[in-house]
PDB file of N, CA and C in Angstrom:
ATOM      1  N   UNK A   1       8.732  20.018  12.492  1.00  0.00           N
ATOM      2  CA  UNK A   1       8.121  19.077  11.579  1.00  0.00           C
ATOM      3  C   UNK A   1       7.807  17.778  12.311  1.00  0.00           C
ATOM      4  N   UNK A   2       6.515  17.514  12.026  1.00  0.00           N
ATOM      5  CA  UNK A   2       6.436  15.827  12.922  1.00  0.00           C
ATOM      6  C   UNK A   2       5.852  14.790  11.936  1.00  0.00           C
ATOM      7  N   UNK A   3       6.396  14.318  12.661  1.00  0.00           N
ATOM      8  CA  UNK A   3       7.008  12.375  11.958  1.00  0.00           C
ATOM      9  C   UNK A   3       5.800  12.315  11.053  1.00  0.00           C
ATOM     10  N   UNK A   4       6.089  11.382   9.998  1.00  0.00           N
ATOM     11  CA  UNK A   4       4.698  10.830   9.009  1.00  0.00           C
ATOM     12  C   UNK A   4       4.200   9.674   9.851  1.00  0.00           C
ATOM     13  N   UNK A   5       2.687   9.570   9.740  1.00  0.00           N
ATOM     14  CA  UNK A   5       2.310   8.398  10.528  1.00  0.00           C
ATOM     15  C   UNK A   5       2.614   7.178   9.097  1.00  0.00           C
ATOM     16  N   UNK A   6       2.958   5.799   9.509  1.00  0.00           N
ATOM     17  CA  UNK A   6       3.125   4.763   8.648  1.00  0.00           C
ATOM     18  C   UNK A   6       2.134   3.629   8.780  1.00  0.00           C
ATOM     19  N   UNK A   7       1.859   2.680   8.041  1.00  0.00           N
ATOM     20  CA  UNK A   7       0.981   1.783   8.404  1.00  0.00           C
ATOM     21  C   UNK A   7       1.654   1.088   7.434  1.00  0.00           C
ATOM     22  N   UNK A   8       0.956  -0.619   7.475  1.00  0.00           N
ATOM     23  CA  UNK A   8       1.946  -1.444   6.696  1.00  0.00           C
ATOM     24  C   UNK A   8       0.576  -2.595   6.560  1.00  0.00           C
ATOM     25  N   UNK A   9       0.659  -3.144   5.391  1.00  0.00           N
ATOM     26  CA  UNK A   9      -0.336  -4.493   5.579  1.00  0.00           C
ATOM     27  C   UNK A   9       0.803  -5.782   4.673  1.00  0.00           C
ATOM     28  N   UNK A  10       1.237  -6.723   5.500  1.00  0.00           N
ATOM     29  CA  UNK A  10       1.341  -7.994   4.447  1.00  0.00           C
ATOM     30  C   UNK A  10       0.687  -8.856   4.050  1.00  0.00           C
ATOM     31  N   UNK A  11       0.400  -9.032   2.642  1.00  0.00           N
ATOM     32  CA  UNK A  11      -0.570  -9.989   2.559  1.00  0.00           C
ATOM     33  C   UNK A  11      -0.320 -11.219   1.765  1.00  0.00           C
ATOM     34  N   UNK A  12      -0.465 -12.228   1.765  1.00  0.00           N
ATOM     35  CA  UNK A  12       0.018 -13.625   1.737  1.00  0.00           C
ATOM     36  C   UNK A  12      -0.516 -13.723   0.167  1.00  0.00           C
ATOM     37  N   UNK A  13       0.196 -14.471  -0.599  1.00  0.00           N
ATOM     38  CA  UNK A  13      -0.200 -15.001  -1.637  1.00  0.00           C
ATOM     39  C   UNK A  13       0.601 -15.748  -2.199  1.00  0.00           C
ATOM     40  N   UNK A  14       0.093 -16.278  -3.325  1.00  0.00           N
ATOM     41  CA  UNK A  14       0.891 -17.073  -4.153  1.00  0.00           C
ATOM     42  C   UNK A  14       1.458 -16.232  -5.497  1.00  0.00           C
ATOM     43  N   UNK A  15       1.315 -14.988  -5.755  1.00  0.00           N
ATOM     44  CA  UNK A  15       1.197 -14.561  -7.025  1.00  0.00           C
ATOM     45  C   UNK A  15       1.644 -12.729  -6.331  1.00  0.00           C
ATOM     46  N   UNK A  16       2.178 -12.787  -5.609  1.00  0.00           N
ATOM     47  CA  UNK A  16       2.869 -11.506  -5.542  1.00  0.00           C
ATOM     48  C   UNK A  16       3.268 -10.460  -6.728  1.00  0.00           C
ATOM     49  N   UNK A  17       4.227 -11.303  -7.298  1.00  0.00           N
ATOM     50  CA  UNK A  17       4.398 -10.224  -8.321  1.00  0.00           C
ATOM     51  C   UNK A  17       3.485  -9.851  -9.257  1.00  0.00           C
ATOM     52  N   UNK A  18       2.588 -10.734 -10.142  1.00  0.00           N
ATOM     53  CA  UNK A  18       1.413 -10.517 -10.059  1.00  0.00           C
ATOM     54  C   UNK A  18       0.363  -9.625  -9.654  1.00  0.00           C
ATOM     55  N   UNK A  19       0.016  -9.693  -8.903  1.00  0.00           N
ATOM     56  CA  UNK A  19      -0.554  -8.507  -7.824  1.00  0.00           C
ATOM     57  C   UNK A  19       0.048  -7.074  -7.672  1.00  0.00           C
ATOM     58  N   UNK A  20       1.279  -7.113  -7.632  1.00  0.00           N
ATOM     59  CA  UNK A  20       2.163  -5.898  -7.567  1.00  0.00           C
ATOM     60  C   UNK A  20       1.679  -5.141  -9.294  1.00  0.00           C
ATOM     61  N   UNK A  21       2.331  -6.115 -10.054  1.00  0.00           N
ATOM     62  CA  UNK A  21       1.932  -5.267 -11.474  1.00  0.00           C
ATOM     63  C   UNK A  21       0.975  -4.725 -11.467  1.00  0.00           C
ATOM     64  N   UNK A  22      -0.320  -5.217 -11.195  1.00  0.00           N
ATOM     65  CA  UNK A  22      -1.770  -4.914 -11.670  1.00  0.00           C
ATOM     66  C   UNK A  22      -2.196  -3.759 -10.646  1.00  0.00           C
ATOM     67  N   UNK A  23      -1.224  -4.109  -9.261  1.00  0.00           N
ATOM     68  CA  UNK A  23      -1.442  -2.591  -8.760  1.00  0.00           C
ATOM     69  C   UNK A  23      -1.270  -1.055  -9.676  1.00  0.00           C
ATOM     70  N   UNK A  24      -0.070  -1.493  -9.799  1.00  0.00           N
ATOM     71  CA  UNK A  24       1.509  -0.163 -10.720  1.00  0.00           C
ATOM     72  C   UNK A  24       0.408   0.287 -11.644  1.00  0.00           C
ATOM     73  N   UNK A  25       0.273  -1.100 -12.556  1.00  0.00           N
ATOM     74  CA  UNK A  25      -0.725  -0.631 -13.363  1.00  0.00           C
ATOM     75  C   UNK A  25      -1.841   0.278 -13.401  1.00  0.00           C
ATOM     76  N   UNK A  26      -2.724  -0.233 -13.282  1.00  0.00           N
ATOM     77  CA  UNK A  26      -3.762   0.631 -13.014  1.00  0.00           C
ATOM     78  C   UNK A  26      -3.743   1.414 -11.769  1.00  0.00           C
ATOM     79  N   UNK A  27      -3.369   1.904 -10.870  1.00  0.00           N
ATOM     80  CA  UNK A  27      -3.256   2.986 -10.377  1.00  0.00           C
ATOM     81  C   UNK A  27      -2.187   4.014 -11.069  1.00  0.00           C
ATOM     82  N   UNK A  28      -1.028   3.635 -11.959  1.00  0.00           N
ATOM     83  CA  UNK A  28      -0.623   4.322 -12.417  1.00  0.00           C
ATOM     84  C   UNK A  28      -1.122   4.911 -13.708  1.00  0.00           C
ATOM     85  N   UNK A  29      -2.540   5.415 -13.898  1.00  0.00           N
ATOM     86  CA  UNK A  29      -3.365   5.823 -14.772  1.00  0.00           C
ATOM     87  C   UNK A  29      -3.295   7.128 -14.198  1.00  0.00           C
ATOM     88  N   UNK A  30      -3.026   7.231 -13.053  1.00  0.00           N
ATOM     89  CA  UNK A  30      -3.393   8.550 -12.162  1.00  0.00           C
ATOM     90  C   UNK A  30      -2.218   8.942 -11.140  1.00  0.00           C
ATOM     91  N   UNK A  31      -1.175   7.953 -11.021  1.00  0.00           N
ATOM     92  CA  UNK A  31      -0.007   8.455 -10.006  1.00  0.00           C
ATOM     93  C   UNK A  31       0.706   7.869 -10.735  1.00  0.00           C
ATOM     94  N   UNK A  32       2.338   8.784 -10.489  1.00  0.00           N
ATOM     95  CA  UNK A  32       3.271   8.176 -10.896  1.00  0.00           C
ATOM     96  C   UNK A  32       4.213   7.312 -10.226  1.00  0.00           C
ATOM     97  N   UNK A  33       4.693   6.256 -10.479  1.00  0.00           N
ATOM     98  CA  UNK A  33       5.320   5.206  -9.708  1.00  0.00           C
ATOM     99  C   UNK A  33       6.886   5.228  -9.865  1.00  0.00           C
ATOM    100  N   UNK A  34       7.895   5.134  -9.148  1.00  0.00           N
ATOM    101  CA  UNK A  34       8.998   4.934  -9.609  1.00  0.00           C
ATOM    102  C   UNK A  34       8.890   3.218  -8.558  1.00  0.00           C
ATOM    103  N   UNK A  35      10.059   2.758  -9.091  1.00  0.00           N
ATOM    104  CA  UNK A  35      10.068   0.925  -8.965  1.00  0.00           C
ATOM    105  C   UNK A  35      11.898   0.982  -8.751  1.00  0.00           C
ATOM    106  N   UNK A  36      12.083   0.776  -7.741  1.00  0.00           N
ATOM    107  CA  UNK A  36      13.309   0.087  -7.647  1.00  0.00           C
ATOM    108  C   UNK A  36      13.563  -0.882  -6.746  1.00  0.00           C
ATOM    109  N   UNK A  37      14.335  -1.659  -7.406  1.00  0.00           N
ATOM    110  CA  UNK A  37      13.817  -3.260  -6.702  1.00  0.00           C
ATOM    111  C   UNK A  37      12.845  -3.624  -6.939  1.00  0.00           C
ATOM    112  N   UNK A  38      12.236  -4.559  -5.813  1.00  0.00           N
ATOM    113  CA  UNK A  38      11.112  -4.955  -5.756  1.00  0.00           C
ATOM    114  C   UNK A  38      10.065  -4.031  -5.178  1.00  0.00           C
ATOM    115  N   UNK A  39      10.217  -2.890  -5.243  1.00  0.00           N
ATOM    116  CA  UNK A  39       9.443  -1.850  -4.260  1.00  0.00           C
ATOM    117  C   UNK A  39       9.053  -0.729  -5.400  1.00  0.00           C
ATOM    118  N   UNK A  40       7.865  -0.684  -5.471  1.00  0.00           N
ATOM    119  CA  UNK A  40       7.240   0.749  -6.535  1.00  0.00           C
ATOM    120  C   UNK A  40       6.634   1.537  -5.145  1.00  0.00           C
ATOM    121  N   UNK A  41       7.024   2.643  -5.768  1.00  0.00           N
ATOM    122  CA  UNK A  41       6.430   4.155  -4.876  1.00  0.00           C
ATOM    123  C   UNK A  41       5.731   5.188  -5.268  1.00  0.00           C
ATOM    124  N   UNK A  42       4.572   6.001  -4.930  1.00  0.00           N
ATOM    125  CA  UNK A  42       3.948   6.501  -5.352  1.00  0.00           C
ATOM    126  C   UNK A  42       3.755   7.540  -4.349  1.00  0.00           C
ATOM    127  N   UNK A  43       3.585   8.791  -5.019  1.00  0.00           N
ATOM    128  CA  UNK A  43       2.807   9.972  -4.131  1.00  0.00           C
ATOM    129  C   UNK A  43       1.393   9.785  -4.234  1.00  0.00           C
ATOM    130  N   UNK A  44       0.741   9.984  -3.417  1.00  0.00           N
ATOM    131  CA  UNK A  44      -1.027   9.918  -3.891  1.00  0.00           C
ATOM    132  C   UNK A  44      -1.383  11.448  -3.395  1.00  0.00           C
ATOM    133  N   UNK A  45      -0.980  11.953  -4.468  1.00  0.00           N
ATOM    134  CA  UNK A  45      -1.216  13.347  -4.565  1.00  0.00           C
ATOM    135  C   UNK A  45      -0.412  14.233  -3.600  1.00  0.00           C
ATOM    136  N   UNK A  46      -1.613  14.773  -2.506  1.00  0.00           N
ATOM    137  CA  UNK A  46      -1.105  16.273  -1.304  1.00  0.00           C
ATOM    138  C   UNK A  46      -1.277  15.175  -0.120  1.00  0.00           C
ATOM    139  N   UNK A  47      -1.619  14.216  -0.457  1.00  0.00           N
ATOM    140  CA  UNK A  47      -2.282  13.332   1.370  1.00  0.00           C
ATOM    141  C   UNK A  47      -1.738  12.190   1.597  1.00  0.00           C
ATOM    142  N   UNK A  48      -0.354  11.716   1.109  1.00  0.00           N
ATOM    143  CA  UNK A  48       0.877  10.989   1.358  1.00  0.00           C
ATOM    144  C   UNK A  48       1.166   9.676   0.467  1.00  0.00           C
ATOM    145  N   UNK A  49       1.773   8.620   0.620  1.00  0.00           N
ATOM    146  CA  UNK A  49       2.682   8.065  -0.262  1.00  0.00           C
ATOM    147  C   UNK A  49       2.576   6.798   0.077  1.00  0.00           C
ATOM    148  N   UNK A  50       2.732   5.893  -0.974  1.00  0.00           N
ATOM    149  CA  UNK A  50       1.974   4.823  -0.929  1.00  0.00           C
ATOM    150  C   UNK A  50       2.836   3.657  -1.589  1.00  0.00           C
ATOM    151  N   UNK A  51       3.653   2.895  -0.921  1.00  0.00           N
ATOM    152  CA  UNK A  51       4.572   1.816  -1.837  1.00  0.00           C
ATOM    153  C   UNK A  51       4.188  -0.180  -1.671  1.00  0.00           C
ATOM    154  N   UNK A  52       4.669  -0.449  -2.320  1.00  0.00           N
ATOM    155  CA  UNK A  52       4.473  -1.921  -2.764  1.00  0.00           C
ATOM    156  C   UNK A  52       5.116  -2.511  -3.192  1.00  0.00           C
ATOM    157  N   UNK A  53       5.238  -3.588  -1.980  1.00  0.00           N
ATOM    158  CA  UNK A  53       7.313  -4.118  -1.901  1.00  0.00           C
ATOM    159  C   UNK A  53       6.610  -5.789  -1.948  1.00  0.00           C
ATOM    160  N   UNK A  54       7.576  -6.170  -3.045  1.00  0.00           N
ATOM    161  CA  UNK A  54       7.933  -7.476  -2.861  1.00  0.00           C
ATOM    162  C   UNK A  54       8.140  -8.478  -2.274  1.00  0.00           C
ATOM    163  N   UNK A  55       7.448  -9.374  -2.176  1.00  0.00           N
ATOM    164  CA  UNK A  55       8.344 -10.332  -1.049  1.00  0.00           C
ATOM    165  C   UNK A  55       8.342 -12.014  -1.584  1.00  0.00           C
ATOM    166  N   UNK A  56       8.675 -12.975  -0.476  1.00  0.00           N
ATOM    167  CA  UNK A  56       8.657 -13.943  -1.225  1.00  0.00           C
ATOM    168  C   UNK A  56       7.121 -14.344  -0.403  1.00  0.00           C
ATOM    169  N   UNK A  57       6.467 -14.768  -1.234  1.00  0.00           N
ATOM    170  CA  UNK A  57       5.318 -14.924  -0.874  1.00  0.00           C
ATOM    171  C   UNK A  57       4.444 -14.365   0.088  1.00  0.00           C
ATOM    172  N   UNK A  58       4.830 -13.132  -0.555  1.00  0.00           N
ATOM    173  CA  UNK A  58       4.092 -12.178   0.654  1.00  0.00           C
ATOM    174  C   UNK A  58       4.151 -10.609  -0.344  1.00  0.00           C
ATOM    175  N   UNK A  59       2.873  -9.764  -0.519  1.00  0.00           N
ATOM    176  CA  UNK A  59       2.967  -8.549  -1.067  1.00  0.00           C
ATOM    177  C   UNK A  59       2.547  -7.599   0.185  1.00  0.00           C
ATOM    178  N   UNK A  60       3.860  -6.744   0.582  1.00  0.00           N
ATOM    179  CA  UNK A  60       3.607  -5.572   1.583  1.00  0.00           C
ATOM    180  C   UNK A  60       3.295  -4.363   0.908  1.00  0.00           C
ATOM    181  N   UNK A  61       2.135  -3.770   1.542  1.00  0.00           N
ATOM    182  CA  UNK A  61       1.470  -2.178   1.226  1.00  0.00           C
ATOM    183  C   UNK A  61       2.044  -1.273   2.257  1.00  0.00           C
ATOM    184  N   UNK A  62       2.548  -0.374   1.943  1.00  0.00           N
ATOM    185  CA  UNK A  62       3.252   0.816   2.844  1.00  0.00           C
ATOM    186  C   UNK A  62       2.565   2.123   2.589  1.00  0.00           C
ATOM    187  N   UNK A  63       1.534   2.280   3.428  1.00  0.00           N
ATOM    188  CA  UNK A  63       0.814   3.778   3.692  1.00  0.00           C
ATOM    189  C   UNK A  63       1.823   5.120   4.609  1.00  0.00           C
ATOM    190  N   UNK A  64       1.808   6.246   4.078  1.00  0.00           N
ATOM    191  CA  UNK A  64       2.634   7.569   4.873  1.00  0.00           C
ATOM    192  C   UNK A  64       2.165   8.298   4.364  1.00  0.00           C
ATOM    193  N   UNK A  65       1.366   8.767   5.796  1.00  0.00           N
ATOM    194  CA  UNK A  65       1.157  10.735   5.680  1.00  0.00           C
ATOM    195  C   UNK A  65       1.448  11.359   6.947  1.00  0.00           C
ATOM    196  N   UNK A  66       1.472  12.675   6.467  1.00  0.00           N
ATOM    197  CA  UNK A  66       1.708  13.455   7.951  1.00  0.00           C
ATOM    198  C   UNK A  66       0.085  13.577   8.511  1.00  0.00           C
ATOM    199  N   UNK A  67      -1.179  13.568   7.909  1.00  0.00           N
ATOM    200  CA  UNK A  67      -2.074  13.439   8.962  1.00  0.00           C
ATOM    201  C   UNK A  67      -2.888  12.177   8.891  1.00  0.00           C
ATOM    202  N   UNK A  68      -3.474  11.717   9.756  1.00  0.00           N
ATOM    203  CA  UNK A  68      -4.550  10.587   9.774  1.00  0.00           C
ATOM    204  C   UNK A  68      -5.370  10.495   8.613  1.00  0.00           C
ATOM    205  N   UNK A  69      -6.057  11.305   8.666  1.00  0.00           N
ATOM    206  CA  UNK A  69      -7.339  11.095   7.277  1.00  0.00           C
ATOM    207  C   UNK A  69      -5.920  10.934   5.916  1.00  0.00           C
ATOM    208  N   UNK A  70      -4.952  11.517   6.031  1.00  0.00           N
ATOM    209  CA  UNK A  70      -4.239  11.043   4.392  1.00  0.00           C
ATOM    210  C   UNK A  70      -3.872  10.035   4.583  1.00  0.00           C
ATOM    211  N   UNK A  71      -3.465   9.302   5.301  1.00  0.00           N
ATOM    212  CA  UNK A  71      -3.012   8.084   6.002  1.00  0.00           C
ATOM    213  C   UNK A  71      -4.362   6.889   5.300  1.00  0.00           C
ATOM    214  N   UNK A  72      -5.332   7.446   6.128  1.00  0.00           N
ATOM    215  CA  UNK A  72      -6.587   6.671   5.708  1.00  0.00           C
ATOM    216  C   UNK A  72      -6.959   6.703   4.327  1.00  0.00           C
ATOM    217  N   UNK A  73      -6.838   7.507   3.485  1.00  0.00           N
ATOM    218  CA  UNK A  73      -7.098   7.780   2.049  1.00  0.00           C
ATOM    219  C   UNK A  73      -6.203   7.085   1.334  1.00  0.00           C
ATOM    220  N   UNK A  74      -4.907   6.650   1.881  1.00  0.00           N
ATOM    221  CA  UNK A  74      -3.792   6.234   0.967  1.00  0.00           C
ATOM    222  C   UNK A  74      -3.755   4.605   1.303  1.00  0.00           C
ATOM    223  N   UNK A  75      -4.209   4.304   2.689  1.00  0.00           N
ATOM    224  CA  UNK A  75      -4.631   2.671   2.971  1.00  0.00           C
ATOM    225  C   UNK A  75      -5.957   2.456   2.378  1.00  0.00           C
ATOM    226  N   UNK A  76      -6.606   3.294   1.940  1.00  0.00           N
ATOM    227  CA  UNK A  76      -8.363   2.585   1.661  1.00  0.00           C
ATOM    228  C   UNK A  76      -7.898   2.371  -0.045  1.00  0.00           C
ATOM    229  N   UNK A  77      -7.081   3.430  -0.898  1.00  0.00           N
ATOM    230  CA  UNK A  77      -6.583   2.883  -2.386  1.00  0.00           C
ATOM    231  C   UNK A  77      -6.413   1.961  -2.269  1.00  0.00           C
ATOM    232  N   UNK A  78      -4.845   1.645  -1.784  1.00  0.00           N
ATOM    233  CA  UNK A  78      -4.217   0.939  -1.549  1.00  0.00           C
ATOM    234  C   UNK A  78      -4.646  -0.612  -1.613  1.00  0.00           C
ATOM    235  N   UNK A  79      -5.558  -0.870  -0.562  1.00  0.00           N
ATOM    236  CA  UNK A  79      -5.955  -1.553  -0.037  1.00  0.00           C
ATOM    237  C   UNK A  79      -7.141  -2.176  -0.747  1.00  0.00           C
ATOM    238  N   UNK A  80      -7.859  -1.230  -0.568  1.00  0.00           N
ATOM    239  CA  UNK A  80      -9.424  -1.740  -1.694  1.00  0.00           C
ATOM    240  C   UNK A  80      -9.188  -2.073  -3.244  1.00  0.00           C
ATOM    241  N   UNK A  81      -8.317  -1.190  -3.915  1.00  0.00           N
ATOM    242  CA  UNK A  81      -8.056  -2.120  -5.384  1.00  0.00           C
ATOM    243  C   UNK A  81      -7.195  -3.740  -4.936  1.00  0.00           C
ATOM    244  N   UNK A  82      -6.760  -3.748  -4.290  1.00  0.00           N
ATOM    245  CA  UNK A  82      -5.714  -5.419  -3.904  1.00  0.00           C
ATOM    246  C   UNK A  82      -6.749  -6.150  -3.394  1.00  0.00           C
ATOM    247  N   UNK A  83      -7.751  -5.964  -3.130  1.00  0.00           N
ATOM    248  CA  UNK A  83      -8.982  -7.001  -2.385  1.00  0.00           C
ATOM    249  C   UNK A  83      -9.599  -6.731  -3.695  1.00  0.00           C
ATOM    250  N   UNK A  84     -10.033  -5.990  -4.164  1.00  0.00           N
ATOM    251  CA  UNK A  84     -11.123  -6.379  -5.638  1.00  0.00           C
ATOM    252  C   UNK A  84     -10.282  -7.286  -6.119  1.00  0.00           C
ATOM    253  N   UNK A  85      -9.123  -6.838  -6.704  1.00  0.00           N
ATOM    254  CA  UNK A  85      -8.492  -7.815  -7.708  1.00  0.00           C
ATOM    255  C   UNK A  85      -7.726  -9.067  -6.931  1.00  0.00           C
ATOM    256  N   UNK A  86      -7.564  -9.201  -6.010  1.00  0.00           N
ATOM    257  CA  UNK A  86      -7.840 -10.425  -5.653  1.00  0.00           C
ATOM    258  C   UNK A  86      -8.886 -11.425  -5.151  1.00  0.00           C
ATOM    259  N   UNK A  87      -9.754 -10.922  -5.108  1.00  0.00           N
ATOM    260  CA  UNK A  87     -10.776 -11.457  -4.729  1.00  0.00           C
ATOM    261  C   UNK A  87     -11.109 -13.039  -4.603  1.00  0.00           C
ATOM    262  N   UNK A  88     -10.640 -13.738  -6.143  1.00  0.00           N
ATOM    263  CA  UNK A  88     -10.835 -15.185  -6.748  1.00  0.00           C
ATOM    264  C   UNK A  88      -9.906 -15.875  -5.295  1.00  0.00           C
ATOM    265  N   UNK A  89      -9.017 -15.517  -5.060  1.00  0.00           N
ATOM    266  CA  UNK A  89      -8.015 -15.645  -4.400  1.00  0.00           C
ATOM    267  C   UNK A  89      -8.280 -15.151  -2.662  1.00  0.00           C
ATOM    268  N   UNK A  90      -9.187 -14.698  -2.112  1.00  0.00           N
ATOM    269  CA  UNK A  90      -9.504 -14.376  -1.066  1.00  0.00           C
ATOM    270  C   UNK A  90      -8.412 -13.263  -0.493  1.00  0.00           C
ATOM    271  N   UNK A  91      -7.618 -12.586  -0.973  1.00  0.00           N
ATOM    272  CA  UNK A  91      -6.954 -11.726  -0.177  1.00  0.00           C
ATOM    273  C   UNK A  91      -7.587 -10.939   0.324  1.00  0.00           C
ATOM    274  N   UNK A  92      -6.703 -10.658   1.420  1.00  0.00           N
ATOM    275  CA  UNK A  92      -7.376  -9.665   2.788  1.00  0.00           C
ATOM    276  C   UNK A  92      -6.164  -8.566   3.375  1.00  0.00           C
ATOM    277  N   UNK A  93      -6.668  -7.231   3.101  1.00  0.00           N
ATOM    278  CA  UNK A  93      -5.276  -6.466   3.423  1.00  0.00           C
ATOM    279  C   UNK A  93      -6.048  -5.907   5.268  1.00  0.00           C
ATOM    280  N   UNK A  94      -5.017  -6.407   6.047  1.00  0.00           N
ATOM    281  CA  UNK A  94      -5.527  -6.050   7.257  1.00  0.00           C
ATOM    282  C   UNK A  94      -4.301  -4.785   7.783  1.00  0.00           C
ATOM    283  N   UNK A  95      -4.246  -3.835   7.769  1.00  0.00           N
ATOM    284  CA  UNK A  95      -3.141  -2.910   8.179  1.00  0.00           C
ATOM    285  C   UNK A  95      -3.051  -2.685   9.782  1.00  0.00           C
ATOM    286  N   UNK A  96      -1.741  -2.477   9.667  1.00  0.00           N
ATOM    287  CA  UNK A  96      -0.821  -2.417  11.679  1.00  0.00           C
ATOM    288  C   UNK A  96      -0.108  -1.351  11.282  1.00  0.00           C
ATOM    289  N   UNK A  97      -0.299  -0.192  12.374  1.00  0.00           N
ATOM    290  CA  UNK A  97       0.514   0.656  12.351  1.00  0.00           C
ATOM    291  C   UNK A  97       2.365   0.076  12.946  1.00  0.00           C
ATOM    292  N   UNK A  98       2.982   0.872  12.184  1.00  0.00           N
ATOM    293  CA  UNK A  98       4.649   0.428  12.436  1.00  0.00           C
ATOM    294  C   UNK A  98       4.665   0.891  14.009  1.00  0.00           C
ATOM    295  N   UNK A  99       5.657   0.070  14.652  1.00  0.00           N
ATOM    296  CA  UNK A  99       6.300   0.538  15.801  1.00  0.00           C
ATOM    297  C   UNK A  99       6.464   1.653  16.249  1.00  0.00           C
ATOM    298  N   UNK A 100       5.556   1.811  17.451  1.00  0.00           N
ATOM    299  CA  UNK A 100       6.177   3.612  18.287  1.00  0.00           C
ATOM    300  C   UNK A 100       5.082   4.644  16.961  1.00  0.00           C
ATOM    301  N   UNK A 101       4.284   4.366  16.289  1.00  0.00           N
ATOM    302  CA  UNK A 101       4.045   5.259  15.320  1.00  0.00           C
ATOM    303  C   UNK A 101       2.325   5.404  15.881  1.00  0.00           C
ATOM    304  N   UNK A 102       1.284   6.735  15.733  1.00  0.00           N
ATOM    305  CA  UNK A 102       0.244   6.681  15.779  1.00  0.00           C
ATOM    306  C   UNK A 102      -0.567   5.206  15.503  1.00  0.00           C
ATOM    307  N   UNK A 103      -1.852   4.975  15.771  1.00  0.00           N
ATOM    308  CA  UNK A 103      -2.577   3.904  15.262  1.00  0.00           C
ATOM    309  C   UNK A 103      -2.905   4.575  13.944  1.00  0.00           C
ATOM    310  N   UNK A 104      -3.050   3.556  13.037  1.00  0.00           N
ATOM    311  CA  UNK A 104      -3.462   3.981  11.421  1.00  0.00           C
ATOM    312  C   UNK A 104      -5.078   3.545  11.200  1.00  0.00           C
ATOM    313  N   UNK A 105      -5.701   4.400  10.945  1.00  0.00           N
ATOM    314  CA  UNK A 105      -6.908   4.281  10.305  1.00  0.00           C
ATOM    315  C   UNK A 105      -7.567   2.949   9.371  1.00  0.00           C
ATOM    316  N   UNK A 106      -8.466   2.553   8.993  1.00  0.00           N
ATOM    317  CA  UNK A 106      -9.015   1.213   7.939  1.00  0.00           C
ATOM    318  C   UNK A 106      -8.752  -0.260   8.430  1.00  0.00           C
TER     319      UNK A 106
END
C-alpha cells in the first residue's frame, strides 16, 4: 500500500470560523462531514478526503488521496468554493505539498 499524497493550504483571515461553517455547509449538501474540534472531515467520494481545521486566524484546508488527479479534485473543491465565498475579503488558497510527500497538483 503507498502513502496518500497530502497537500495543505493556510489561509489568513479574520473570520475563520466563519468560513469553516459555510464550507461544512454547503458542501455538506453532498458529503458527509464529521467535526471534532476545530477540524471537520470529509470523504469526497472514491478520490480522497478533504478536512478544515481551525486556527487562530488562520483557516487550514487538508487535501489526501492515494493518486494525483484525486488529490487535485479534492484541492480544486476545496479550494475554489473558499475563494468564491471569500472573495469580498480577497482570500487566496495557495496549496504546499506536506513534507517528504509528492508535489500536489492546483
Amino acid at each position: 500500500m503507498t502513502a496518500p499524497l497530502r497537500a495543505s493550504a493556510d489561509v489568513r483571515t479574520d473570520n475563520p470560523a466563519r468560513y469553516a461553517k459555510q464550507l461544512v455547509s454547503h458542501l455538506g449538501r453532498k458529503l458527509e462531514f464529521t467535526t471534532e474540534g476545530g477540524t471537520s472531515t470529509a470523504s469526497f467520494f472514491d478520490f480522497g478526503t478533504g478536512s478544515i481545521v481551525l486556527g487562530d486566524g488562520v483557516l487550514t484546508l487538508v487535501a489526501e488521496s492515494a493518486t494525483p488527479e484525486g488529490l487535485a479534485r479534492v484541492q480544486h473543491v476545496l479550494g475554489d468554493h473558499l475563494e468564491r465565498f471569500g472573495a469580498r475579503d480577497s482570500l487566496t488558497v495557495s496549496w504546499a505539498p506536506e513534507p517528504g510527500l509528492a508535489p500536489a497538483a492546483g
